[in-house]
N, C-alpha and C. Protein backbone atom coordinates (compact mmCIF):
# COMPACT_ATOMS: atom_id res chain seq x y z
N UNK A 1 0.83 -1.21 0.00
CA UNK A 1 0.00 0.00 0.00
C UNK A 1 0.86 1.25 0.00
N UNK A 2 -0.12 2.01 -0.84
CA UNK A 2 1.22 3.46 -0.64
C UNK A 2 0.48 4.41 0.41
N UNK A 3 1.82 5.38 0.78
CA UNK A 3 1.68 5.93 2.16
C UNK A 3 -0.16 7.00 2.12
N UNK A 4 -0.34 7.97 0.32
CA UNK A 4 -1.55 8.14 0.30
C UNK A 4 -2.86 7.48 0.96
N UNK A 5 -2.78 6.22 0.06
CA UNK A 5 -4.24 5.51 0.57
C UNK A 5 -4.18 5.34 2.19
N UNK A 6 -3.03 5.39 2.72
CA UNK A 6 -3.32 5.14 4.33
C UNK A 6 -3.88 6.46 4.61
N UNK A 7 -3.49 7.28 4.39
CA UNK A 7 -4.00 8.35 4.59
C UNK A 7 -5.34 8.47 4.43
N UNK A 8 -6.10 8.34 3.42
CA UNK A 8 -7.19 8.38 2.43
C UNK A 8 -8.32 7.04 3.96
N UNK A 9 -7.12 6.37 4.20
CA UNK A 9 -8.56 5.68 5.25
C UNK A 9 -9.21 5.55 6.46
N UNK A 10 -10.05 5.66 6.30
CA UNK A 10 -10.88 6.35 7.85
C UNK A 10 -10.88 5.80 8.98
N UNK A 11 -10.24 4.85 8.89
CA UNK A 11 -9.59 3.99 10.12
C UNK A 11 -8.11 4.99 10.71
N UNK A 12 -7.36 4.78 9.74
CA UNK A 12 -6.09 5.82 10.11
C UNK A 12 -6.47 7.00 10.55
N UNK A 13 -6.98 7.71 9.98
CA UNK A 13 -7.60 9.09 10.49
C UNK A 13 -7.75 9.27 11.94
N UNK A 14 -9.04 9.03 12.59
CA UNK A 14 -9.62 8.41 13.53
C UNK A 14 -8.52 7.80 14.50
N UNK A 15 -7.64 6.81 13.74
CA UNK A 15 -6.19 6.94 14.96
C UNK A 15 -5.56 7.79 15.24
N UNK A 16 -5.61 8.72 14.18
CA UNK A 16 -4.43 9.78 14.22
C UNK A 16 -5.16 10.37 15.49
N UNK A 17 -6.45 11.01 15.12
CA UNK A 17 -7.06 11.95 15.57
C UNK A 17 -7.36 11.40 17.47
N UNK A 18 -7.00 10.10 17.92
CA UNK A 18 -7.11 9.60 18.67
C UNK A 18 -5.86 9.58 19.34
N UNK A 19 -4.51 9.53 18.62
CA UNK A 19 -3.28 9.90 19.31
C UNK A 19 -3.17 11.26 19.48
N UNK A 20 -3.57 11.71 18.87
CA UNK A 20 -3.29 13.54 19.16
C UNK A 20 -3.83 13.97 20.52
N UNK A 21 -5.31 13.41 20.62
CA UNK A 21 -5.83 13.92 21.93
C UNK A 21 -4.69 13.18 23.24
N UNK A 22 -5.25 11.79 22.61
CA UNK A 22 -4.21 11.39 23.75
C UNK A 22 -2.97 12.20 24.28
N UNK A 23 -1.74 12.52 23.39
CA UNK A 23 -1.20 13.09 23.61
C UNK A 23 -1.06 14.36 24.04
N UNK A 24 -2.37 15.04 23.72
CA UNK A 24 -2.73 16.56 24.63
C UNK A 24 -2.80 16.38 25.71
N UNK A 25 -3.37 15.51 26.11
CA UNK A 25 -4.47 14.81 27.69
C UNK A 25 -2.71 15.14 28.20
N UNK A 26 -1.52 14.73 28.04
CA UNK A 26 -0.31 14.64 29.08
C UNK A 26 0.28 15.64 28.99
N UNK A 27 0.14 16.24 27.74
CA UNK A 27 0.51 17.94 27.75
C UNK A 27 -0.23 18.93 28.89
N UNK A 28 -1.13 18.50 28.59
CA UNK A 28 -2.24 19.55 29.78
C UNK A 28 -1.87 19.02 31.23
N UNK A 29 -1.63 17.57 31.65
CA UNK A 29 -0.88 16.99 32.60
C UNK A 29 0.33 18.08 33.05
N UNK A 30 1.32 18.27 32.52
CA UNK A 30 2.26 18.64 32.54
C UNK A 30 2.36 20.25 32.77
N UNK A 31 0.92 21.05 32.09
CA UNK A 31 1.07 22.27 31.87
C UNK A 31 0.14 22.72 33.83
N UNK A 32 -0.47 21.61 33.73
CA UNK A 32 -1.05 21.86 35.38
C UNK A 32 -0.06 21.62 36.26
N UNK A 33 0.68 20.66 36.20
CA UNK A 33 1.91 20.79 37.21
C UNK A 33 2.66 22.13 37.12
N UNK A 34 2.68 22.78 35.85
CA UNK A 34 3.77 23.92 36.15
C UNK A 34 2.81 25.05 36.23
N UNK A 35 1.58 24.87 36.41
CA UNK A 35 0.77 26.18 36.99
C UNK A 35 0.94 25.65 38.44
N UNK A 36 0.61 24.90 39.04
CA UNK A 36 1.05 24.57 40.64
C UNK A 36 2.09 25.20 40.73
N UNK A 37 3.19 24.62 40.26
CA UNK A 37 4.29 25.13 40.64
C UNK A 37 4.77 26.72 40.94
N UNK A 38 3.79 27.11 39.66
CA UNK A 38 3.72 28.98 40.21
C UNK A 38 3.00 29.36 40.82
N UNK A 39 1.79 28.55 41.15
CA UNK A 39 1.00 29.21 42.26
C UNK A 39 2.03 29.15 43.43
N UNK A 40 2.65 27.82 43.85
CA UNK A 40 3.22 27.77 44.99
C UNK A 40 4.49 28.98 45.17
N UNK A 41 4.83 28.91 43.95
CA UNK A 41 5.85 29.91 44.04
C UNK A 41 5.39 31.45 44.47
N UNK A 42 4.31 31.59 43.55
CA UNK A 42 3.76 33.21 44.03
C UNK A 42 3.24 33.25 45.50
N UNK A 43 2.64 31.82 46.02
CA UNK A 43 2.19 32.31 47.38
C UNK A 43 3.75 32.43 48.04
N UNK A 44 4.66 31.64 48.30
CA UNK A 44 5.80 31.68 48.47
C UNK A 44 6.05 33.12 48.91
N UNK A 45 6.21 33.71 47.59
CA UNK A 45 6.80 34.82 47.51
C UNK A 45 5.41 36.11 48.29
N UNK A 46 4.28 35.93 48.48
CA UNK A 46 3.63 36.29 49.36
C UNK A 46 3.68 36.54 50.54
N UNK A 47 4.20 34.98 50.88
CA UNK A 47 4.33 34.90 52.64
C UNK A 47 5.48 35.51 52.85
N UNK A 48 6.37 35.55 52.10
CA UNK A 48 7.71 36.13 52.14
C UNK A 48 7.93 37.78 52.19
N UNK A 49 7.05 37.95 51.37
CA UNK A 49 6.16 39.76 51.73
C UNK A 49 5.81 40.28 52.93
N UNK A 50 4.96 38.76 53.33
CA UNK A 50 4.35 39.38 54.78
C UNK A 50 5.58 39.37 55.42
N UNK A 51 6.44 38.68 55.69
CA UNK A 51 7.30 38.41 57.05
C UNK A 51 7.76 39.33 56.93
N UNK A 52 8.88 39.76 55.51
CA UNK A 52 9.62 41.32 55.64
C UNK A 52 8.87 42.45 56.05
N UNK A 53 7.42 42.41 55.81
CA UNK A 53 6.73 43.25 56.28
C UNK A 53 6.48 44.00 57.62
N UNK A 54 6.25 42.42 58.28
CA UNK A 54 6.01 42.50 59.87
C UNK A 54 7.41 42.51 60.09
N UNK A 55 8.65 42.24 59.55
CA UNK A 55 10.01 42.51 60.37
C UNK A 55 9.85 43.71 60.25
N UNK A 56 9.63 44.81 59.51
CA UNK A 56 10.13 46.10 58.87
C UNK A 56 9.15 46.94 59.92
N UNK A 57 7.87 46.35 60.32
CA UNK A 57 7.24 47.13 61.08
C UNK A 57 7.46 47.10 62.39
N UNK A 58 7.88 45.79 63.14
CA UNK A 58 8.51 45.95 64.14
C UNK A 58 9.48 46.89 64.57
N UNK A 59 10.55 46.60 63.35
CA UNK A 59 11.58 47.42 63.33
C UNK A 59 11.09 49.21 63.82
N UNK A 60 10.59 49.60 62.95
CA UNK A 60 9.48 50.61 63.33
C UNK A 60 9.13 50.93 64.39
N UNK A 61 8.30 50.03 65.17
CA UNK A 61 7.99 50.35 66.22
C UNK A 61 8.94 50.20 67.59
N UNK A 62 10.13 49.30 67.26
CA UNK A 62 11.21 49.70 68.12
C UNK A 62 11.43 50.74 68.06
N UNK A 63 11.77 51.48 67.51
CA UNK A 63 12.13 52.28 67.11
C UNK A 63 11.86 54.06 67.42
N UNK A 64 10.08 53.92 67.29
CA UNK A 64 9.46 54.71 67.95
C UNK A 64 9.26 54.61 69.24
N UNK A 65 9.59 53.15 69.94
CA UNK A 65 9.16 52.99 71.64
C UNK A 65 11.02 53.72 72.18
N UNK A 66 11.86 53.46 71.60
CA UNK A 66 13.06 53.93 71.75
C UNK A 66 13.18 55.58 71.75
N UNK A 67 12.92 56.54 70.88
CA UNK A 67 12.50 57.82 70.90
C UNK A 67 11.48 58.16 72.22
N UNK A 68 10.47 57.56 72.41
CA UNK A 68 9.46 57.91 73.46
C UNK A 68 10.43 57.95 74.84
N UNK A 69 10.91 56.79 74.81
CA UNK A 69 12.23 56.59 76.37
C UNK A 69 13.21 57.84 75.91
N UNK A 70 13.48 57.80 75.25
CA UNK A 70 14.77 59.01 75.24
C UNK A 70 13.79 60.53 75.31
N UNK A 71 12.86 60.71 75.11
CA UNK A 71 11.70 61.86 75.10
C UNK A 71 11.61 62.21 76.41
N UNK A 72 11.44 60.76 77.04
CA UNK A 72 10.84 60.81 78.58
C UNK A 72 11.88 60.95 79.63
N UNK A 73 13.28 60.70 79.05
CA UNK A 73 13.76 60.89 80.06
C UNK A 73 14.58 62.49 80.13
């Protein structure tokens, strides 16, 4: 048989068209793992916001309780 007529038959087709999905189905597999992966990363980098945050405000408020003592005395 030549490579045309395989083509030409609706059996082949229908496989093709049956490996393709298949093979999407593990693409999309793959493309959800690396959206996880950035969610985790962006919350990551979230929590990592907060903490410098609350360090920076502490810092702060040492800072101002330190001025008040030197005010007061």
């Amino acid at each position: 048989m030549r490579g045309s007529r395989v083509m030409e038959n609706p059996c082949w087709c229908l496989f093709r068209k049956f490996k393709s999905a298949f093979s999407n189905k593990s693409k999309n597999k793959n493309d959800n793992k690396n959206d996880n992966k950035n969610d985790n990363k962006n919350d990551n980098k979230k929590k990592n916001k907060k903490k410098k945050n609350k360090k920076k405000k502490k810092k702060k408020n040492k800072k101002k309780k330190k001025k008040k003592r030197l005010l007061a005395l």
